[in-house]
C-alpha atoms as a PDB file:
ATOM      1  CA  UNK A   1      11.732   9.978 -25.209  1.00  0.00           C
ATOM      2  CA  UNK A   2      10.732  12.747 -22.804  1.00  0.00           C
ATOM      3  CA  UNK A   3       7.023  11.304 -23.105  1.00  0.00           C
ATOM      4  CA  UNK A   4       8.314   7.836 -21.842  1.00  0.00           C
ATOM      5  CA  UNK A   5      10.291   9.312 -18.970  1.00  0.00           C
ATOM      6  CA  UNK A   6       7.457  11.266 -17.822  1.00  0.00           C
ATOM      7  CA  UNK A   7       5.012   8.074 -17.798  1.00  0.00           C
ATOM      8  CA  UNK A   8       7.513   6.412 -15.712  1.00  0.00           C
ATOM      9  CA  UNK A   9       7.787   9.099 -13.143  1.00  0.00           C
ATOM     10  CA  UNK A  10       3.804   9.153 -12.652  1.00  0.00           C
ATOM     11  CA  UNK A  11       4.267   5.327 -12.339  1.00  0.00           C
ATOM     12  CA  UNK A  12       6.372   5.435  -9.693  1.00  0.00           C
ATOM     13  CA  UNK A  13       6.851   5.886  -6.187  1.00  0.00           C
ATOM     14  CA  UNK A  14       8.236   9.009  -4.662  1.00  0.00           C
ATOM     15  CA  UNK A  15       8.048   9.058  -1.538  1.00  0.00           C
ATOM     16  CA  UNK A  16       7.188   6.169   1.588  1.00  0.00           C
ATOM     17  CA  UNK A  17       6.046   5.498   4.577  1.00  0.00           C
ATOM     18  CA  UNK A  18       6.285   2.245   7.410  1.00  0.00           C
ATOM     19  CA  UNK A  19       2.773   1.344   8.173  1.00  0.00           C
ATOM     20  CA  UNK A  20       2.671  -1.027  11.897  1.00  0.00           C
ATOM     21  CA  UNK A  21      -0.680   0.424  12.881  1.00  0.00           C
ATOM     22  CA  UNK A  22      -4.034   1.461  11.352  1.00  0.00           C
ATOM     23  CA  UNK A  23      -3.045   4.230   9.457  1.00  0.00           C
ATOM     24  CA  UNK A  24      -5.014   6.660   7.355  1.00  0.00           C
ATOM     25  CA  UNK A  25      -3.262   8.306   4.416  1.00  0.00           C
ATOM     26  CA  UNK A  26      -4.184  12.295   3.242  1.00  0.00           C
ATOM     27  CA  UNK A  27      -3.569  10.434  -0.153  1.00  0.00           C
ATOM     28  CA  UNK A  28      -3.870   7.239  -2.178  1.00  0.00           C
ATOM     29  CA  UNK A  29      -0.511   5.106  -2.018  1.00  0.00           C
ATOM     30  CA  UNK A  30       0.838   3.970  -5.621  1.00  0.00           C
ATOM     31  CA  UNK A  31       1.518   0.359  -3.982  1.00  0.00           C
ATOM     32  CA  UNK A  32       2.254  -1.255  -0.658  1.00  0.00           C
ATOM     33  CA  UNK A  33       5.522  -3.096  -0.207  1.00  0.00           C
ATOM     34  CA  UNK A  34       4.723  -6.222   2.557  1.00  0.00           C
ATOM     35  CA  UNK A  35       8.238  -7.442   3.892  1.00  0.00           C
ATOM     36  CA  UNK A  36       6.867 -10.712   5.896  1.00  0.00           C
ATOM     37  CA  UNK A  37       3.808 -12.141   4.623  1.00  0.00           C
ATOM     38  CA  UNK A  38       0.751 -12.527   6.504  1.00  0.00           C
ATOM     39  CA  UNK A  39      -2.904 -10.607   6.945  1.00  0.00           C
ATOM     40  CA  UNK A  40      -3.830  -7.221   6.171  1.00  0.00           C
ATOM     41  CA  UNK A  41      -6.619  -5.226   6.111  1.00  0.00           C
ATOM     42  CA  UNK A  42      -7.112  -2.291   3.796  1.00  0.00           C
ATOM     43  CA  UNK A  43      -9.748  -0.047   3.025  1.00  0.00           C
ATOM     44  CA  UNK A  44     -10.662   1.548  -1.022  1.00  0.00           C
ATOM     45  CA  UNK A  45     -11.124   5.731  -1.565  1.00  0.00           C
ATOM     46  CA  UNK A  46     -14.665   4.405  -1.832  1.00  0.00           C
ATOM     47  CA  UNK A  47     -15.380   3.302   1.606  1.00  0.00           C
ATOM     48  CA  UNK A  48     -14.674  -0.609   0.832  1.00  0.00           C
ATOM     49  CA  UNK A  49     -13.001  -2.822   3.460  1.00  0.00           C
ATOM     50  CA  UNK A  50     -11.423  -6.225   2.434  1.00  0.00           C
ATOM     51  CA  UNK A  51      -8.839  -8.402   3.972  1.00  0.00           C
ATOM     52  CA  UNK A  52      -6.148  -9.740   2.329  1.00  0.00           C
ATOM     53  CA  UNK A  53      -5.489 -12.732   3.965  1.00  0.00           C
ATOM     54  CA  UNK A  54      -1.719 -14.543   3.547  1.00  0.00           C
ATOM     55  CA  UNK A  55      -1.245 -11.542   1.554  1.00  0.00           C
ATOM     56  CA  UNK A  56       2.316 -12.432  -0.112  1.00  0.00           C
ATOM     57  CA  UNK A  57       5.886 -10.571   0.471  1.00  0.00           C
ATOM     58  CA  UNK A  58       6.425  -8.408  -2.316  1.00  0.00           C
ATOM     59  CA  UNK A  59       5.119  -4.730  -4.023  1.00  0.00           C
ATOM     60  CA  UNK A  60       1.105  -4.719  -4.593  1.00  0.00           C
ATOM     61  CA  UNK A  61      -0.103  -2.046  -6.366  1.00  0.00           C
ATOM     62  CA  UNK A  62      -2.975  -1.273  -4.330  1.00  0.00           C
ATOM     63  CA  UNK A  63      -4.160   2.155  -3.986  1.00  0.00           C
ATOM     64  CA  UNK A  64      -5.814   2.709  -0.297  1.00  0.00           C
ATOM     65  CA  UNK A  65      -6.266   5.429   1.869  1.00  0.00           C
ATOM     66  CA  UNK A  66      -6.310   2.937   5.057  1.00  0.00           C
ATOM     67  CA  UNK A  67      -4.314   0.246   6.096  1.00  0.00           C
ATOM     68  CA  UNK A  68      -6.283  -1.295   9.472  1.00  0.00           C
ATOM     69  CA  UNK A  69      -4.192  -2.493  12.225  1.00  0.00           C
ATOM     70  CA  UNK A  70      -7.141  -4.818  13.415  1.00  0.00           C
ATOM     71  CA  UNK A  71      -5.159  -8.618  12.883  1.00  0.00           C
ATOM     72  CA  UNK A  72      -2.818  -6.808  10.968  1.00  0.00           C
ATOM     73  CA  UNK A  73      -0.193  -9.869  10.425  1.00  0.00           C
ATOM     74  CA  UNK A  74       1.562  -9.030   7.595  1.00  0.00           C
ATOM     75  CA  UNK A  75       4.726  -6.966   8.980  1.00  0.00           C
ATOM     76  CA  UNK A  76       7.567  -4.505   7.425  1.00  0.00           C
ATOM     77  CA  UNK A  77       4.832  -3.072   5.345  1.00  0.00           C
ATOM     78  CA  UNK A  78       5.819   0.339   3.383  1.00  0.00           C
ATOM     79  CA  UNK A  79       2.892   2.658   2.011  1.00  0.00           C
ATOM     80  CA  UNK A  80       3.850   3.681  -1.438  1.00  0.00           C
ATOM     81  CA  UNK A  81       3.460   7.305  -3.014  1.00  0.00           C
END
């Protein structure tokens, strides 16, 4: 059992933080919790940009280092760590 508990920690989040503007992390996020749907643009630890566009409400496990406050839509978003 202590396997299976330890799996679930690394799985999930520990820590948070609200996101309104671009916003740079010093590490990946596990997820990204969007409370209002809408747009938002994130960038990939390898440099890629995309937009998610009418990105839903909900948890998306995404792991970015930037969230881009350029037609950033989407609201009550939470980074995930």
């Amino acid at each position: 059992m202590a396997d299976t508990k330890a799996v679930n920690q690394a799985r999930s989040a520990i820590s948070g933080q609200v996101v309104t503007q671009t916003t740079t992390f010093s590490e990946l996020t596990r997820a990204i919790y969007i409370g209002n749907s809408g747009n938002i643009g994130i960038q990939f630890a390898d440099g890629v940009s995309v937009t998610i566009t009418n990105a839903a409400a909900g948890y998306h496990p995404l792991q970015v280092e930037v969230i881009k406050g350029d037609n950033l839509t989407a609201s009550n978003i939470v980074a995930l760590f």
